[in-house]
C-alpha atoms as a PDB file:
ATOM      1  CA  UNK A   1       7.740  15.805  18.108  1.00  0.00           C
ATOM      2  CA  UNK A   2       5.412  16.012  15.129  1.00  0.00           C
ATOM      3  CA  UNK A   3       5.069  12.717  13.310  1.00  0.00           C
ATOM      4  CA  UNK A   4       3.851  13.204  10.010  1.00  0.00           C
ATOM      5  CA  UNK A   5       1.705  11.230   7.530  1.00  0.00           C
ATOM      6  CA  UNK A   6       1.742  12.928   4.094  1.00  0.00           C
ATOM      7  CA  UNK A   7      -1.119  11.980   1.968  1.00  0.00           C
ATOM      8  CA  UNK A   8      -0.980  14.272  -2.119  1.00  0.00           C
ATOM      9  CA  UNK A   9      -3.770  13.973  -5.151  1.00  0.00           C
ATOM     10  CA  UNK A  10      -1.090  13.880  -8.113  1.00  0.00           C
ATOM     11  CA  UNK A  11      -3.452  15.032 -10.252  1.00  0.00           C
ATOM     12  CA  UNK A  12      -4.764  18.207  -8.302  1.00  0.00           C
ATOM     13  CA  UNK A  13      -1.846  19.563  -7.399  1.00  0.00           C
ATOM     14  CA  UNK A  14      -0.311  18.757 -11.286  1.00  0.00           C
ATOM     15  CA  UNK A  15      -3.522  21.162 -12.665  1.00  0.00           C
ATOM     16  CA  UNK A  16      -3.609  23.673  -9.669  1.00  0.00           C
ATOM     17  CA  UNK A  17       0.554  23.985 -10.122  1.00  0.00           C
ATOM     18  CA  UNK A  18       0.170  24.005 -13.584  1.00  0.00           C
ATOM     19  CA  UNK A  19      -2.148  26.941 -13.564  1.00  0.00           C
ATOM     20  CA  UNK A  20      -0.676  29.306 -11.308  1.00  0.00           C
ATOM     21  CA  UNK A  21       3.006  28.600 -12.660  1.00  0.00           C
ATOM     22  CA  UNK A  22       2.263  28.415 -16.142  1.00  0.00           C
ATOM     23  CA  UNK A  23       2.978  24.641 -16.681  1.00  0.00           C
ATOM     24  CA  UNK A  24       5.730  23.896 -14.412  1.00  0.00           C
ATOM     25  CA  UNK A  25       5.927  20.763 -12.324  1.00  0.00           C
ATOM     26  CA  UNK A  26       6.391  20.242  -8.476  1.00  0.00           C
ATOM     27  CA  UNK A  27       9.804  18.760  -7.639  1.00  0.00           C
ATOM     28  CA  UNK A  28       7.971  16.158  -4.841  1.00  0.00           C
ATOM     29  CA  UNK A  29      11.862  15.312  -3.521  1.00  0.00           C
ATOM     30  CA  UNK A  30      12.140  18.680  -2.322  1.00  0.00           C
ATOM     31  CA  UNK A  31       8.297  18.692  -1.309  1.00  0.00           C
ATOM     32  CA  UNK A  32       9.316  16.100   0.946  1.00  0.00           C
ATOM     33  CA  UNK A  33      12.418  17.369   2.043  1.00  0.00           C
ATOM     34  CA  UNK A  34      10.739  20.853   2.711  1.00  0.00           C
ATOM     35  CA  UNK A  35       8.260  18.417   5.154  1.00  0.00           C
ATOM     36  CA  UNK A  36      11.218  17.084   6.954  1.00  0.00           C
ATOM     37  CA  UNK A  37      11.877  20.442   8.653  1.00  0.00           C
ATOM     38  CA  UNK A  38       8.478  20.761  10.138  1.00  0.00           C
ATOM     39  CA  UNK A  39       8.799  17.117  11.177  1.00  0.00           C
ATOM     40  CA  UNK A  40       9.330  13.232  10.671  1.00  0.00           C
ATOM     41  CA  UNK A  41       7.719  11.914   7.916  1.00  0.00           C
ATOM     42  CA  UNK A  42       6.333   8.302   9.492  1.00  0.00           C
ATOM     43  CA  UNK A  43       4.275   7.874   6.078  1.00  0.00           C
ATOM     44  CA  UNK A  44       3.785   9.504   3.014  1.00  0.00           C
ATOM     45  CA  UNK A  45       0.874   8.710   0.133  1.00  0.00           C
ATOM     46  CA  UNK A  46       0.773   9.546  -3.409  1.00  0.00           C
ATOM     47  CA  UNK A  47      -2.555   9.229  -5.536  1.00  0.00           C
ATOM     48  CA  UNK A  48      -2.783   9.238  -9.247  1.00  0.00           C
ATOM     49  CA  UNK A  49      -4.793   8.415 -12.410  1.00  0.00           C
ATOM     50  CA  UNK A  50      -3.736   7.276 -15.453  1.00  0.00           C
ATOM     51  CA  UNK A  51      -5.493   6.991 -19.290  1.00  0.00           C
ATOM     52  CA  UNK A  52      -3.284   4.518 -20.250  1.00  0.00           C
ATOM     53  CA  UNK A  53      -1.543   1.376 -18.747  1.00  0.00           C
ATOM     54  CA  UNK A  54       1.632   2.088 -17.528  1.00  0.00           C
ATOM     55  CA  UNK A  55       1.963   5.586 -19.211  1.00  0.00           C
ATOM     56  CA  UNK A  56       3.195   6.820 -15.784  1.00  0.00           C
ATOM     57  CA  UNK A  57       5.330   3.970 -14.545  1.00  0.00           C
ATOM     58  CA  UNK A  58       8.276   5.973 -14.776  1.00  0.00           C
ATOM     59  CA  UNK A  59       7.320   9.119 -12.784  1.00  0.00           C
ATOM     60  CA  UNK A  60       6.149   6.654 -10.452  1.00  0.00           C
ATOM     61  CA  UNK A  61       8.881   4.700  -9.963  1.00  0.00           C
ATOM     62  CA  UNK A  62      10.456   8.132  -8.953  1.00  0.00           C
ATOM     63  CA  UNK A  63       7.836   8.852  -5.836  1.00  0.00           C
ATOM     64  CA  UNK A  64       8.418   5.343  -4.903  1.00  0.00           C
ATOM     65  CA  UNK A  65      12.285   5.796  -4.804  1.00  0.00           C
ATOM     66  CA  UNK A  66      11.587   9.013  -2.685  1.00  0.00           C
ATOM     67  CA  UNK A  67       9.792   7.000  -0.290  1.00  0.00           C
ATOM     68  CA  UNK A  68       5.787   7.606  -1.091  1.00  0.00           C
ATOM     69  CA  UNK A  69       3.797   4.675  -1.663  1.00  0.00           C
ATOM     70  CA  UNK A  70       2.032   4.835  -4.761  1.00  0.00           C
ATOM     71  CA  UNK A  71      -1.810   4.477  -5.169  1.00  0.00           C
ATOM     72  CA  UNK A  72      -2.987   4.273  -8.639  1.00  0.00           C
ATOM     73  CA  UNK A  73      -6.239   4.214 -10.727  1.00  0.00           C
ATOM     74  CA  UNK A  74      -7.658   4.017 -14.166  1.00  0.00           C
ATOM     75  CA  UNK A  75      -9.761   7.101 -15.680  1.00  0.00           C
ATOM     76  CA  UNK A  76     -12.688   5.738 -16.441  1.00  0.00           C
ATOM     77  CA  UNK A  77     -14.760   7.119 -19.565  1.00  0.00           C
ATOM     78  CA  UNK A  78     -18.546   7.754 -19.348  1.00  0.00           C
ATOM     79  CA  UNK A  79     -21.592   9.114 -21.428  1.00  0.00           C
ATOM     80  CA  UNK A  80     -23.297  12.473 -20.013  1.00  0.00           C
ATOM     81  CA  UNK A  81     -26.879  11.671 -21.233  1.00  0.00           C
ATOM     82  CA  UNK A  82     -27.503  15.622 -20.571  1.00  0.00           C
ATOM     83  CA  UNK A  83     -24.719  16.765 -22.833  1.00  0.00           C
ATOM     84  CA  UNK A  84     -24.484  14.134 -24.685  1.00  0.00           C
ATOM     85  CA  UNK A  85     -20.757  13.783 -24.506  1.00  0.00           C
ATOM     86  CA  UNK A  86     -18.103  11.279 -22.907  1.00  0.00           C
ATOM     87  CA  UNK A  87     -16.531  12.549 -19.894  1.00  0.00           C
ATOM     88  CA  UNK A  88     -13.613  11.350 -17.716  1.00  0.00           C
ATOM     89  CA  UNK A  89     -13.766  10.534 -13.929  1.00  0.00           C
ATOM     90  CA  UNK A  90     -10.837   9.463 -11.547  1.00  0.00           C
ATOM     91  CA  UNK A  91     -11.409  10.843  -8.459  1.00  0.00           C
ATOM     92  CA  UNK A  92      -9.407   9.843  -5.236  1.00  0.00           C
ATOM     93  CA  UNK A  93     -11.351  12.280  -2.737  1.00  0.00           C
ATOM     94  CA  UNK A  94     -13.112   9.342  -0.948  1.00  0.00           C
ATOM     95  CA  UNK A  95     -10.009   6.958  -0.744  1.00  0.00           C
ATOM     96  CA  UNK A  96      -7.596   9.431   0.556  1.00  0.00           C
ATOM     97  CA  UNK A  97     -10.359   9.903   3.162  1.00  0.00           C
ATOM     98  CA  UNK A  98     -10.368   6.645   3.986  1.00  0.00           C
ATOM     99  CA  UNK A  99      -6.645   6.068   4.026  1.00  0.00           C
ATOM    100  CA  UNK A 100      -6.250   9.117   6.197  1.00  0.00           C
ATOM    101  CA  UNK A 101      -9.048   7.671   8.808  1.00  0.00           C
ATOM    102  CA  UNK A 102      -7.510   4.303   9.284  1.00  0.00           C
ATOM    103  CA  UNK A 103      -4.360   5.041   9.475  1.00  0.00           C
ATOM    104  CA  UNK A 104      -4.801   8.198  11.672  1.00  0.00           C
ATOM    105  CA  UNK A 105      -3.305   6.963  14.521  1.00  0.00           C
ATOM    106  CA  UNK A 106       0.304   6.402  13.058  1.00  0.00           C
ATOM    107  CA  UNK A 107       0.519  10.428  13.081  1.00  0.00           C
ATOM    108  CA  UNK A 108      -0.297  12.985  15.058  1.00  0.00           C
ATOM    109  CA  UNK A 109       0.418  16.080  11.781  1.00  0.00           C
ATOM    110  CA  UNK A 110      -1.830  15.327   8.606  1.00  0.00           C
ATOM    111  CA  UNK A 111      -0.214  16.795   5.481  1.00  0.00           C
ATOM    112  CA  UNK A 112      -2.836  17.718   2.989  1.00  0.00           C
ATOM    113  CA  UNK A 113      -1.200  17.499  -0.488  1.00  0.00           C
ATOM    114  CA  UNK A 114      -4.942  18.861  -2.132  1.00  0.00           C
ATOM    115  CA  UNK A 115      -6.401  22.156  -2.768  1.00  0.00           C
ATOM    116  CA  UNK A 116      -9.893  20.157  -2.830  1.00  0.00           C
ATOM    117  CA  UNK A 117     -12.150  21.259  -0.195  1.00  0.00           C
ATOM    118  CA  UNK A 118     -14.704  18.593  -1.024  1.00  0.00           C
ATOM    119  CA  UNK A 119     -12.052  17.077   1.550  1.00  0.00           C
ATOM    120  CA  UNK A 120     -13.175  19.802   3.990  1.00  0.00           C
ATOM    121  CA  UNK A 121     -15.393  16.405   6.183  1.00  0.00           C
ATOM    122  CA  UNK A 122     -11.617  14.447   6.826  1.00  0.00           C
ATOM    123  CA  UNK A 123      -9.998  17.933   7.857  1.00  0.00           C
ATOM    124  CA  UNK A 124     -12.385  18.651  10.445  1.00  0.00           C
ATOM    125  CA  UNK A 125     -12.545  15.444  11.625  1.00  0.00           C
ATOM    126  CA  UNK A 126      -8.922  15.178  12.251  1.00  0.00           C
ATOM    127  CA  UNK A 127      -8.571  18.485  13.833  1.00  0.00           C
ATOM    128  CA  UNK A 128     -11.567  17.234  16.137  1.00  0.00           C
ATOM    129  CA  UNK A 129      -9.850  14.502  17.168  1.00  0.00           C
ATOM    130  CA  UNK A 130      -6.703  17.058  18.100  1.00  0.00           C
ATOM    131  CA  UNK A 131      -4.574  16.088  15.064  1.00  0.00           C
ATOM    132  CA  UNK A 132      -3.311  18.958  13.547  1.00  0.00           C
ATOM    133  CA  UNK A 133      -3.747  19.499   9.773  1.00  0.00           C
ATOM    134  CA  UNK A 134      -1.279  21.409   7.519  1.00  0.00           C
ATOM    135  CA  UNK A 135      -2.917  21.807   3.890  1.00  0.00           C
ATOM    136  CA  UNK A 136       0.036  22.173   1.496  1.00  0.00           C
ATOM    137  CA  UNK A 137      -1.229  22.751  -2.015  1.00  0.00           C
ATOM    138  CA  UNK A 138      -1.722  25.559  -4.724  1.00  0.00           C
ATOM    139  CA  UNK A 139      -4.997  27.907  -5.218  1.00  0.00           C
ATOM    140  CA  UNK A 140      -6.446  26.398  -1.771  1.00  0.00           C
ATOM    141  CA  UNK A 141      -9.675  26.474  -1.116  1.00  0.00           C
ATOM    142  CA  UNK A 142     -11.238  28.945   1.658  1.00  0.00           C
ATOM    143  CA  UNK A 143     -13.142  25.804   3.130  1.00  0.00           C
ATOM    144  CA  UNK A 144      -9.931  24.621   3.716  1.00  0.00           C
ATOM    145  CA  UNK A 145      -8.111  27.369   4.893  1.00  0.00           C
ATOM    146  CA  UNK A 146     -10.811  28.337   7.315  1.00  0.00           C
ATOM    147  CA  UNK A 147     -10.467  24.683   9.026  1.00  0.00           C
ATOM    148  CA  UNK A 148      -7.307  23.388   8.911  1.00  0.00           C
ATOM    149  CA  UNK A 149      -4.041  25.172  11.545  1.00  0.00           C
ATOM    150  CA  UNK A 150      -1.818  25.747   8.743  1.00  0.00           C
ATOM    151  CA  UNK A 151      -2.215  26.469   4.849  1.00  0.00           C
ATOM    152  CA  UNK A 152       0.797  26.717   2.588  1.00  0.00           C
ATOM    153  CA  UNK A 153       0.942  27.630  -0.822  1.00  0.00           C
ATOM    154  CA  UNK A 154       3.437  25.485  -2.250  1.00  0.00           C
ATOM    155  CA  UNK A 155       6.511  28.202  -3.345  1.00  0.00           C
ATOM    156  CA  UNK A 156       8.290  28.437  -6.361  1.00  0.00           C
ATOM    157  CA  UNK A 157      11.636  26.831  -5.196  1.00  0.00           C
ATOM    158  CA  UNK A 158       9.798  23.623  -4.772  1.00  0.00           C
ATOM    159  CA  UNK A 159       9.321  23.232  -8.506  1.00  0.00           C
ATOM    160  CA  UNK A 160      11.078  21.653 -10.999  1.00  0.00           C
ATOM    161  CA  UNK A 161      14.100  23.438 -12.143  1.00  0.00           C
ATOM    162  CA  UNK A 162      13.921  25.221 -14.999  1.00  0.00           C
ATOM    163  CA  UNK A 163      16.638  24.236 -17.708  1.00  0.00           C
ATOM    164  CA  UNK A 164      18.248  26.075 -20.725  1.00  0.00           C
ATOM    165  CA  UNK A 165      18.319  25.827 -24.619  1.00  0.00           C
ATOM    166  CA  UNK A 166      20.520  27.360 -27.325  1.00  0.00           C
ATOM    167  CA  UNK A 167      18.887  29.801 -29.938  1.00  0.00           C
ATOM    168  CA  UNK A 168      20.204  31.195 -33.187  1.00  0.00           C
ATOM    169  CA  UNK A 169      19.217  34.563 -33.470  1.00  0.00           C
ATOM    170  CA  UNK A 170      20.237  36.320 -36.543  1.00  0.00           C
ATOM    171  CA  UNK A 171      21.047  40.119 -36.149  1.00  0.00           C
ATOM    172  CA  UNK A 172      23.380  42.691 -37.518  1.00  0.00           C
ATOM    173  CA  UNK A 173      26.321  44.417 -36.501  1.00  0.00           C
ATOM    174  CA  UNK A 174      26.989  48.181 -36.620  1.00  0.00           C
ATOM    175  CA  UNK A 175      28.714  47.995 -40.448  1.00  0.00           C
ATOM    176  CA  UNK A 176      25.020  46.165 -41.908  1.00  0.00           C
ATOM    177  CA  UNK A 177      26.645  42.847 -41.914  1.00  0.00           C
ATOM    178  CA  UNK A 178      25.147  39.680 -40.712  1.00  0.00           C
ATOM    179  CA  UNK A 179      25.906  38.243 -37.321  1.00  0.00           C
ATOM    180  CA  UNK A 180      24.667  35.231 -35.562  1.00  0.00           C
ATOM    181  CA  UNK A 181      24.429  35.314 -31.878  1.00  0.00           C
ATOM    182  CA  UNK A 182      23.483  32.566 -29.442  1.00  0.00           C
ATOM    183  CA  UNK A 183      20.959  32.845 -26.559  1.00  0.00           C
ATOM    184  CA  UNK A 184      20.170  31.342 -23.661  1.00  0.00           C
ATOM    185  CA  UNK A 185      16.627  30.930 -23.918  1.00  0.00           C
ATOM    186  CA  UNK A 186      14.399  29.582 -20.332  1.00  0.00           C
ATOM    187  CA  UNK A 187      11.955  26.521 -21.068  1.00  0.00           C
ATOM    188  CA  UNK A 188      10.130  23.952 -19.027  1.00  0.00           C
ATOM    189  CA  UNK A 189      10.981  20.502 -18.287  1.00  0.00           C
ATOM    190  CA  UNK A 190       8.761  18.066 -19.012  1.00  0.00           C
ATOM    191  CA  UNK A 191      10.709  14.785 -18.059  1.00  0.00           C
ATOM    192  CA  UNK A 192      11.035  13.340 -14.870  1.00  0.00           C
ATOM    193  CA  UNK A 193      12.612  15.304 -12.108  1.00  0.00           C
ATOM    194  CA  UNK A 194      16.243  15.350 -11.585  1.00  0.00           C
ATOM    195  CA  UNK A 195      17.418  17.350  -8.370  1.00  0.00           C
ATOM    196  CA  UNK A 196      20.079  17.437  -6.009  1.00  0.00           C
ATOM    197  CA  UNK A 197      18.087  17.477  -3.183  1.00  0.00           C
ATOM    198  CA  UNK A 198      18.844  14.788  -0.547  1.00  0.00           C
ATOM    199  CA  UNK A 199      17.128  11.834  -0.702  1.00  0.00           C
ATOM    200  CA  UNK A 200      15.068  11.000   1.992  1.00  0.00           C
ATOM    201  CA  UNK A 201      16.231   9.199   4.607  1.00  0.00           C
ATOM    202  CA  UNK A 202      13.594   8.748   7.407  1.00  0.00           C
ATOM    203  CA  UNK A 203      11.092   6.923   5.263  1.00  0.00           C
ATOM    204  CA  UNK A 204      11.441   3.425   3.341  1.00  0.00           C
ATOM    205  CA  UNK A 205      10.603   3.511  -0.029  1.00  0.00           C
ATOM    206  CA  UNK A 206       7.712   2.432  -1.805  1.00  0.00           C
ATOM    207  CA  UNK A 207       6.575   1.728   2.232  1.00  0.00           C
ATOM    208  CA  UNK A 208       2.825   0.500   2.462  1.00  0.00           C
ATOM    209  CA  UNK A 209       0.626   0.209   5.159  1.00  0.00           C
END
């Protein structure tokens, strides 16, 4: 049986999703629940950055009921002396190395949640030490493809459901008089994801190492 340990950057798959789908979100219950087929989740991971303190506590609160335990950190600010700009760095590349290393042996599937390949040195590794290595991301890179057993692009129907609004749109009818007709008009949803997908069962919520 394949006993998973899920390990996602937040924050890469938010831009990589973002740019592919045209701002849409991933709905990470049905990420999850997608996983579930392939096998049991023993332990899932969820790293992300934040600008602000607790700016977002809520979307956070939502992995943790899903059952991912939440790792977060700070974007720290910096001046490029060669540009001579400030420029933001929160990078989680060499702690979700370091979570996947030491707690390797509690799986023997490692669910890449990155696109990254600067995380191409912990994919080999595991696949040296015969744990298989799914990368499950958007826009993955070739470094990764070419190393790990299985790459998949994360499909549409894992997103966040797109919802409707109303508009007024002011025509006229065949005799030249004015008519108002409403329409159903496709946005995005920007709050936090509401689905009725499952919950998941097999892992404890908010469960850390």
């Amino acid at each position: 049986m394949r006993k998973l340990g899920v390990f996602v950057d937040l924050s890469n798959l938010y831009f990589c999703v973002g740019k592919r789908y045209k701002g849409r979100k991933i709905d990470y219950r049905a990420y999850i629940n997608y996983l579930k087929d392939i096998g049991t989740v023993e332990l899932a991971y969820a790293y992300g950055t934040q600008r602000r303190a607790n700016e977002a506590e809520l979307f956070y609160k939502t992995l943790k009921e899903i059952g991912f335990y939440v790792k977060n950190k700070q974007v720290k600010e910096y001046l490029d002396a060669d540009k001579g700009r400030s420029r933001s760095k929160a990078d989680w590349d060499v702690g979700m190395a370091i979570d996947i290393l030491s707690m390797s042996d509690r799986f023997n599937t490692l669910v890449l949640g990155s696109a990254d390949g600067d995380l191409e040195p912990v994919v080999n590794w595991c696949v040296n030490k015969g744990i298989c290595v799914i990368v499950m991301a958007t826009g993955i890179s070739g470094d990764l493809k070419d190393r790990a057993n299985e790459s998949i692009e994360i499909p549409e129907s894992l997103l966040e459901a797109r919802s409707l609004k109303r508009r007024r749109i002011l025509d006229f009818d065949p005799d030249g008089n004015e008519a108002i007709e409403e329409a159903l008009l496709e946005h995005e949803e920007h709050e936090t994801p509401k689905t009725n997908v499952e919950p998941v069962s097999d892992i404890q919520p908010g469960n850390g190492p």
